[in-house]
Protein backbone atom coordinates (compact mmCIF):
# COMPACT_ATOMS: atom_id res chain seq x y z
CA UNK A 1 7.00 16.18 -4.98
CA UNK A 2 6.40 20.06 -5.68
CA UNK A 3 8.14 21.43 -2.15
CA UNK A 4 6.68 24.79 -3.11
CA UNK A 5 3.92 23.74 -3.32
CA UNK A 6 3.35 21.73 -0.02
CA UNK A 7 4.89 24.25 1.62
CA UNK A 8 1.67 26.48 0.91
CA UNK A 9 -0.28 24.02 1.97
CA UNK A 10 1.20 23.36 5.20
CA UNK A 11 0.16 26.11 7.24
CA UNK A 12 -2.78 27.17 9.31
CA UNK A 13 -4.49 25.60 12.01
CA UNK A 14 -2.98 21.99 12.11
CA UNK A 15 -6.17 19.83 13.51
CA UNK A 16 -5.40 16.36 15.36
CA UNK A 17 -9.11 15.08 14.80
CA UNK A 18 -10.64 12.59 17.66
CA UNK A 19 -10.73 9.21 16.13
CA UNK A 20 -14.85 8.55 16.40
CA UNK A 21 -16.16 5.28 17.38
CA UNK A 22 -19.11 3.47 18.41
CA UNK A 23 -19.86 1.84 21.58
CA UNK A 24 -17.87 -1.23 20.54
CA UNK A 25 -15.06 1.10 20.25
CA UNK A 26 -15.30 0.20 16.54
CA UNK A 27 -13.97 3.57 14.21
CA UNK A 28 -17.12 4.89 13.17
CA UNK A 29 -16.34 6.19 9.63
CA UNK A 30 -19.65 8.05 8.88
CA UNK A 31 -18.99 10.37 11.73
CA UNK A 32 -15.88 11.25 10.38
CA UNK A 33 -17.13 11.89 7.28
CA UNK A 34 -19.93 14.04 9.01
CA UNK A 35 -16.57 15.64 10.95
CA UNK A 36 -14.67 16.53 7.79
CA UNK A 37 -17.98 17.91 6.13
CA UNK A 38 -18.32 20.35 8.98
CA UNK A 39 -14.58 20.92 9.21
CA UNK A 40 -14.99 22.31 5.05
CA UNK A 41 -18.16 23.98 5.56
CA UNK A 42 -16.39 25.75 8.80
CA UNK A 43 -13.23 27.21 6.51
CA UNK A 44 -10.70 24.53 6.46
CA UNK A 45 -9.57 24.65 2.72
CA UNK A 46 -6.15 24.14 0.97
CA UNK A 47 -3.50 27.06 2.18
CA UNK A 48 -6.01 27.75 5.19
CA UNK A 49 -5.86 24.78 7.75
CA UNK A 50 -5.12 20.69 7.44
CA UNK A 51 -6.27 18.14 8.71
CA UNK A 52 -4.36 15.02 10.43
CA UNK A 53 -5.50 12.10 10.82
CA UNK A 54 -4.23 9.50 13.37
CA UNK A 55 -2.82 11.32 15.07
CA UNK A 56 -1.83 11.55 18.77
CA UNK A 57 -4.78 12.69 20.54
CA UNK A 58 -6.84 10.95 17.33
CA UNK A 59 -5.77 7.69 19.04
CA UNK A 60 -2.99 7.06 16.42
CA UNK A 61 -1.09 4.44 18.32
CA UNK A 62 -3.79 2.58 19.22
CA UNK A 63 -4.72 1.84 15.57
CA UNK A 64 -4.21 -1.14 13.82
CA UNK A 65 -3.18 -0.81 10.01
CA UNK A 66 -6.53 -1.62 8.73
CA UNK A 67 -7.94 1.23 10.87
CA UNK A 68 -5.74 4.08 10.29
CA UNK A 69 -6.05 3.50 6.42
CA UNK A 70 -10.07 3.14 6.55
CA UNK A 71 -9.72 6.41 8.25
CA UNK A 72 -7.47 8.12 6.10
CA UNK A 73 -9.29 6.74 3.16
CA UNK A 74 -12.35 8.60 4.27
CA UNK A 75 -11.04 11.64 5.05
CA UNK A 76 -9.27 12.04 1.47
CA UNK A 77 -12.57 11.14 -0.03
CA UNK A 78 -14.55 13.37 2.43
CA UNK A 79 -12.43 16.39 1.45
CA UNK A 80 -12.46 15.76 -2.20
CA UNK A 81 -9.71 17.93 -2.63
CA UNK A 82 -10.78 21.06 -0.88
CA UNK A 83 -8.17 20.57 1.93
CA UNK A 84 -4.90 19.17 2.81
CA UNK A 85 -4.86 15.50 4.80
CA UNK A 86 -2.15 14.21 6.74
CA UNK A 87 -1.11 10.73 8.32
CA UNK A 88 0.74 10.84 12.10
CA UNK A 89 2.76 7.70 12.23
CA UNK A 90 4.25 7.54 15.82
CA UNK A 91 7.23 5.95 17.10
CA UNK A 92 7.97 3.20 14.68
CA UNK A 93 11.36 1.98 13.07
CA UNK A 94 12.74 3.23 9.76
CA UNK A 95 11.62 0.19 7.74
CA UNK A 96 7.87 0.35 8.89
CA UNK A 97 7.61 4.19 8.59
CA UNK A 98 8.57 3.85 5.18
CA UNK A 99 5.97 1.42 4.85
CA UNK A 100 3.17 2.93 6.34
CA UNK A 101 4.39 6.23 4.58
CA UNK A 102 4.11 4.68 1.17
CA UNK A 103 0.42 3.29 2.16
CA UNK A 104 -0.76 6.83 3.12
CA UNK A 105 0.51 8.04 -0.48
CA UNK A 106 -1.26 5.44 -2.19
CA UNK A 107 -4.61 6.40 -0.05
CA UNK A 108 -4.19 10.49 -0.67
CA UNK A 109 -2.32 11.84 2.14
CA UNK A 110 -0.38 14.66 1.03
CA UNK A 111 1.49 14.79 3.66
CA UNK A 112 2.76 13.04 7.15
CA UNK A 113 3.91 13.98 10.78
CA UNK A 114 6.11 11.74 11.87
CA UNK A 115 7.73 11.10 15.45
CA UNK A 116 11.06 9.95 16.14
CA UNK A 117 11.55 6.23 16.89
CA UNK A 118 12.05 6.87 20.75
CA UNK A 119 11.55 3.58 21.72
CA UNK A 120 15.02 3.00 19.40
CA UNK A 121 16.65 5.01 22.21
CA UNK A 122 18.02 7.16 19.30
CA UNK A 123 21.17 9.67 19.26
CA UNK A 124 20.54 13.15 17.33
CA UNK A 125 22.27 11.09 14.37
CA UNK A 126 20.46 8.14 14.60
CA UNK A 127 17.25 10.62 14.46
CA UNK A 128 18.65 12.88 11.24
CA UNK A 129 19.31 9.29 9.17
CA UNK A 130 15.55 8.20 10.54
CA UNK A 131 14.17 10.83 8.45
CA UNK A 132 16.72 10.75 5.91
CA UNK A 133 15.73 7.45 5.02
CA UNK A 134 12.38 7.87 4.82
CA UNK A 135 12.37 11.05 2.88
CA UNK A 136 14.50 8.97 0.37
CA UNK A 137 12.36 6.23 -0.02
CA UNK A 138 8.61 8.71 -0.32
CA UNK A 139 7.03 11.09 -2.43
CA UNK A 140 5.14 12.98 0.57
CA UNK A 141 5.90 16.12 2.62
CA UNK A 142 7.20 15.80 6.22
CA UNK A 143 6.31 17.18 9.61
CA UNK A 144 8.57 16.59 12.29
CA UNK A 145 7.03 15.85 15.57
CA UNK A 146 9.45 17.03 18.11
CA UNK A 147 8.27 15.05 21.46
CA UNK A 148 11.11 16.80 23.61
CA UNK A 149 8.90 15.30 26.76
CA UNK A 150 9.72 11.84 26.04
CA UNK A 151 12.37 10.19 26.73
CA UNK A 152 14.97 9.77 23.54
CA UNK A 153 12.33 12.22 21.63
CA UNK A 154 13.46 15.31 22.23
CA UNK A 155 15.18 16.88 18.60
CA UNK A 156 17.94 19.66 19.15
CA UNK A 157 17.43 22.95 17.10
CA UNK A 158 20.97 22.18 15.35
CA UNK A 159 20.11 18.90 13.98
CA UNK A 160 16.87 20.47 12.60
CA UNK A 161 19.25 22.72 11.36
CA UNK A 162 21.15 20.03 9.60
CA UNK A 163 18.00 18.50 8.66
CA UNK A 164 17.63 21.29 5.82
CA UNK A 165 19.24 19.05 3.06
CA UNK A 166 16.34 16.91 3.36
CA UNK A 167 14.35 17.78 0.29
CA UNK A 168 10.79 16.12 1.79
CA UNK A 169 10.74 17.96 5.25
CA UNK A 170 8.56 20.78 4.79
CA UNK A 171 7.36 21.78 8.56
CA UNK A 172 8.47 21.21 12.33
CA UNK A 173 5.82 20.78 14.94
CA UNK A 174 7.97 23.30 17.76
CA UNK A 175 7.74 22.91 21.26
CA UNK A 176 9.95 25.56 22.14
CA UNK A 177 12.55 23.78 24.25
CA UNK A 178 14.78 24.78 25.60
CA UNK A 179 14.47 28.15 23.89
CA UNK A 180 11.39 29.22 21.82
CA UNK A 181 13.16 31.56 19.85
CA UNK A 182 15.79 28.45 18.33
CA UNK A 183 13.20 28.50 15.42
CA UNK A 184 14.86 31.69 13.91
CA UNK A 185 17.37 29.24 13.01
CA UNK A 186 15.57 27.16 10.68
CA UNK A 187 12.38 29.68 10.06
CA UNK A 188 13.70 30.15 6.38
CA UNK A 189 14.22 26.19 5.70
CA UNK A 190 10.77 24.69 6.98
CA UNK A 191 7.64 26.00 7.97
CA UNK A 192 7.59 26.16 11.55
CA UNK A 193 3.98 25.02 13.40
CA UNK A 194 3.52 25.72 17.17
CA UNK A 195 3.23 22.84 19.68
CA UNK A 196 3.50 25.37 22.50
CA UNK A 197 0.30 27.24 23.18
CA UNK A 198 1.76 29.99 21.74
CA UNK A 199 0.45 30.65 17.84
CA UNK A 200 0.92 34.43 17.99
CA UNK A 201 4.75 34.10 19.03
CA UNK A 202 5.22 31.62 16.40
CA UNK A 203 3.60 33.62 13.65
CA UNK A 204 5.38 36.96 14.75
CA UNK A 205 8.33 35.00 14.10
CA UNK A 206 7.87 33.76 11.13
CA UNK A 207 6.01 30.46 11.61
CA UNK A 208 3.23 29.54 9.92
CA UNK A 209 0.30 27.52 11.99
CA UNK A 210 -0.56 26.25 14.89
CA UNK A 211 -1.24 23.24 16.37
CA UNK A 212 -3.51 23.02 19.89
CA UNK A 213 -7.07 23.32 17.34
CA UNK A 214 -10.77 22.33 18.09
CA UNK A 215 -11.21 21.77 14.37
CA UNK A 216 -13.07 19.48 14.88
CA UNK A 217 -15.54 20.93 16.88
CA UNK A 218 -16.10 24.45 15.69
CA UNK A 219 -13.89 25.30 12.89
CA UNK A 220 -14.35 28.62 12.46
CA UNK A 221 -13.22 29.99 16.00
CA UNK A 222 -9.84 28.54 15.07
CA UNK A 223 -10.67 30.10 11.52
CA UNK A 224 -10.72 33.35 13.29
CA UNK A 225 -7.61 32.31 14.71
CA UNK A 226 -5.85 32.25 11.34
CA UNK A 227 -7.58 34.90 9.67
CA UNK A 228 -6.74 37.73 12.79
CA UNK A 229 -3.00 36.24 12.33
CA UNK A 230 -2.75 36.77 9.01
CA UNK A 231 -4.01 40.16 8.94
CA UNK A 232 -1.50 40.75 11.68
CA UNK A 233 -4.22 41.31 14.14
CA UNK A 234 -1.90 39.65 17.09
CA UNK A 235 -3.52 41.52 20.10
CA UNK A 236 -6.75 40.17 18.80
CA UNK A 237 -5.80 37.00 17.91
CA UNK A 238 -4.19 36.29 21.23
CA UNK A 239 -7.10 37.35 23.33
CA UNK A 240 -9.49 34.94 20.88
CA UNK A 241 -7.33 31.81 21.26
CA UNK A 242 -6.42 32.05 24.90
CA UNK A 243 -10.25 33.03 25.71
CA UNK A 244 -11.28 29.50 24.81
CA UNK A 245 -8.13 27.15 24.65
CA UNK A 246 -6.75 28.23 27.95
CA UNK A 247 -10.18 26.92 29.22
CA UNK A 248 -9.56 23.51 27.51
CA UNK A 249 -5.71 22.96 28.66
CA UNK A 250 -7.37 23.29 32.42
CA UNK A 251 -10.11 20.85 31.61
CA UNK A 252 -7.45 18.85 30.33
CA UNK A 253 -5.11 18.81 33.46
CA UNK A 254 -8.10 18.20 35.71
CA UNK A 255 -9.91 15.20 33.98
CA UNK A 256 -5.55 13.55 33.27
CA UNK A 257 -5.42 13.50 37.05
CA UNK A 258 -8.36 10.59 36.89
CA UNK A 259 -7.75 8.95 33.41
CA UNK A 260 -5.61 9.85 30.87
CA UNK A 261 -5.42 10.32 27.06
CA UNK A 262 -5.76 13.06 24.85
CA UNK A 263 -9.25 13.23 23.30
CA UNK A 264 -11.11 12.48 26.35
CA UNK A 265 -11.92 16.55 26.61
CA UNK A 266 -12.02 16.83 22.92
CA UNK A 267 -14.85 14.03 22.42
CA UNK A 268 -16.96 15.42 25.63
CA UNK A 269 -16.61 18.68 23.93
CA UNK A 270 -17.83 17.53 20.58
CA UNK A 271 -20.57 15.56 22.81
CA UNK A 272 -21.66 19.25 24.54
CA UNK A 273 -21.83 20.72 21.16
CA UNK A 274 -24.14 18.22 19.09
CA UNK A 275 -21.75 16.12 17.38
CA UNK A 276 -20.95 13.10 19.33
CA UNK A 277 -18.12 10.69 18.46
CA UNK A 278 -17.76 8.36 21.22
CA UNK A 279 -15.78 7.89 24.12
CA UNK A 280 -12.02 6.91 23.74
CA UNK A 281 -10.80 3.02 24.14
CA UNK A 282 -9.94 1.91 27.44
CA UNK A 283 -8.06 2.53 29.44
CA UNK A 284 -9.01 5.89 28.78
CA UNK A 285 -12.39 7.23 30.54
CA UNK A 286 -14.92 9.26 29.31
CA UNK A 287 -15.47 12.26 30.86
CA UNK A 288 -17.19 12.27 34.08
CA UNK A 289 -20.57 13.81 34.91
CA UNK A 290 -19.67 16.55 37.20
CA UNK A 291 -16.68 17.25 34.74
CA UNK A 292 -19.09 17.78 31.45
CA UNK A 293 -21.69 20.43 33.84
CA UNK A 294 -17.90 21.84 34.02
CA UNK A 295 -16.86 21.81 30.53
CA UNK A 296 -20.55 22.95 29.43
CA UNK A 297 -20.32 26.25 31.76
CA UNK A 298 -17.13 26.71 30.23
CA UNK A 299 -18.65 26.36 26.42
CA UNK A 300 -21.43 28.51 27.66
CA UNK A 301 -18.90 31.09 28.51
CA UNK A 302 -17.19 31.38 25.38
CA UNK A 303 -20.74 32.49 23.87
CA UNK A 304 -21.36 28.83 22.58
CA UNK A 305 -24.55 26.95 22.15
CA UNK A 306 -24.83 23.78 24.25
CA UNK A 307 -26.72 20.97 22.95
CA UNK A 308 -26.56 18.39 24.82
């Protein structure tokens, strides 16, 4: 593993993409490929954006093995190179994360995000020899999901701190709990990626992506994103990115007060815009009616064309 060279690799606009499927709730691989196409052709490229797949709001847990590798498989084809893939394995022991890490090298991933194994009710030093162990037994790089909202998953700064012997990590997804600002303590050792809503803070101090994306959607607003960052265009690039996402994290709350899960508002979006991907698997509803004349007024908003 070339740590350098990950490290380049892992920055940018980090997008979680909607698993698609058809109305059997089948994954629906030629939509994905259609999705990475226009994820490419928007900007995403190596050192500018990656892409993960199975993730949380992609549906990861829901997955069975055969799925999550079909999908990754397509995705590393899809890209042919041009852009960094990733694997989210969530919430399983030691002995099948290195199992299902191993599987994701053999299919292309360059790269993983991995949760702790909260459902091991694990102590901070049960969670440092999780990832020890599975940075010992792979040749991938490593991006810590720090789930401080569930129970056993939160990850203190210090142990991320003490986490810098471990060659394979290469990023932290932050949260910013309980103080955004704990990052300056490891800044130097991993990339840090925002989980927060807050890409500009993160960048101004010394992070390196972001997180809360509609890659999938229309890659080149959150290209716009990135690019107004890296020029150190913050004013700008914290007027573009609240403009449109603080429109989505209020669709969001509203539709989780009648059915939950995370892509429902990122699959109605896709839906609005011409691309659709399905609804997500029960128990998760679609989005209502009344809810996508919401979300389309919104889209309209932003300057967006509607399609459907």
């Amino acid at each position: 593993m070339n740590r350098n060279k990950l490290k380049k690799l892992f920055v940018g606009p980090f997008g979680a993409v909607p698993t698609p499927f058809d109305k059997k709730y089948e994954i629906d691989l030629g939509a994905l490929n259609a999705m990475i196409q226009r994820m490419i052709d928007g900007g995403v490229s190596n050192e500018n954006g990656v892409i993960k797949i199975a993730a949380g709001l992609g549906e990861g847990p829901m997955l069975d093995e055969s799925e999550w590798a079909a999908l990754l498989g397509t995705a590393v084809q899809a890209t042919q190179g041009k852009a960094p893939v990733l694997l989210g394995i969530h919430h399983k022991d030691t002995k099948r994360t290195i199992a299902d890490a191993k599987r994701a090298s053999d299919l292309g991933a360059i790269g993983l995000q991995i949760s702790p194994p909260v459902f091991n009710s694990p102590t901070q030093q049960d969670i440092y020899e999780y990832y020890y162990e599975v940075s010992n037994k792979i040749d991938l790089g490593i991006m810590i999901y720090n789930t401080r909202w569930m129970t056993w998953g939160k990850i203190d700064a210090d142990t991320i701190v003490k986490m810098s012997d471990i060659e394979n990590i290469i990023a932290v997804k932050w949260p910013g709990d309980p103080n955004y600002d704990d990052m300056l303590k490891f800044k130097d050792s991993f990339n840090v990626i925002d989980n927060s809503t807050n890409p500009v803070r993160c960048f101004k101090n010394g992070g390196h992506g972001y997180v809360q994306t509609i890659l999938d959607s229309n890659p080149k607003h959150d290209m716009k994103v990135w690019g107004l960052l890296k020029a150190g265009k913050f004013d700008e690039a914290e007027i573009l990115y609240h403009s449109v996402y603080d429109d989505i994290v209020e669709m969001e709350t509203k539709v989780s007060q009648r059915t939950g899960g995370q892509s429902t508002v990122h699959k109605g979006l896709s839906k609005i815009l011409g691309y659709p991907i399905g609804d997500p698997r029960p128990p998760s509803d679609p989005m209502s009616e009344n809810e996508m004349d919401e979300l389309r007024k919104l889209v309209k908003s932003w300057g967006w064309t509607v399609v459907n």
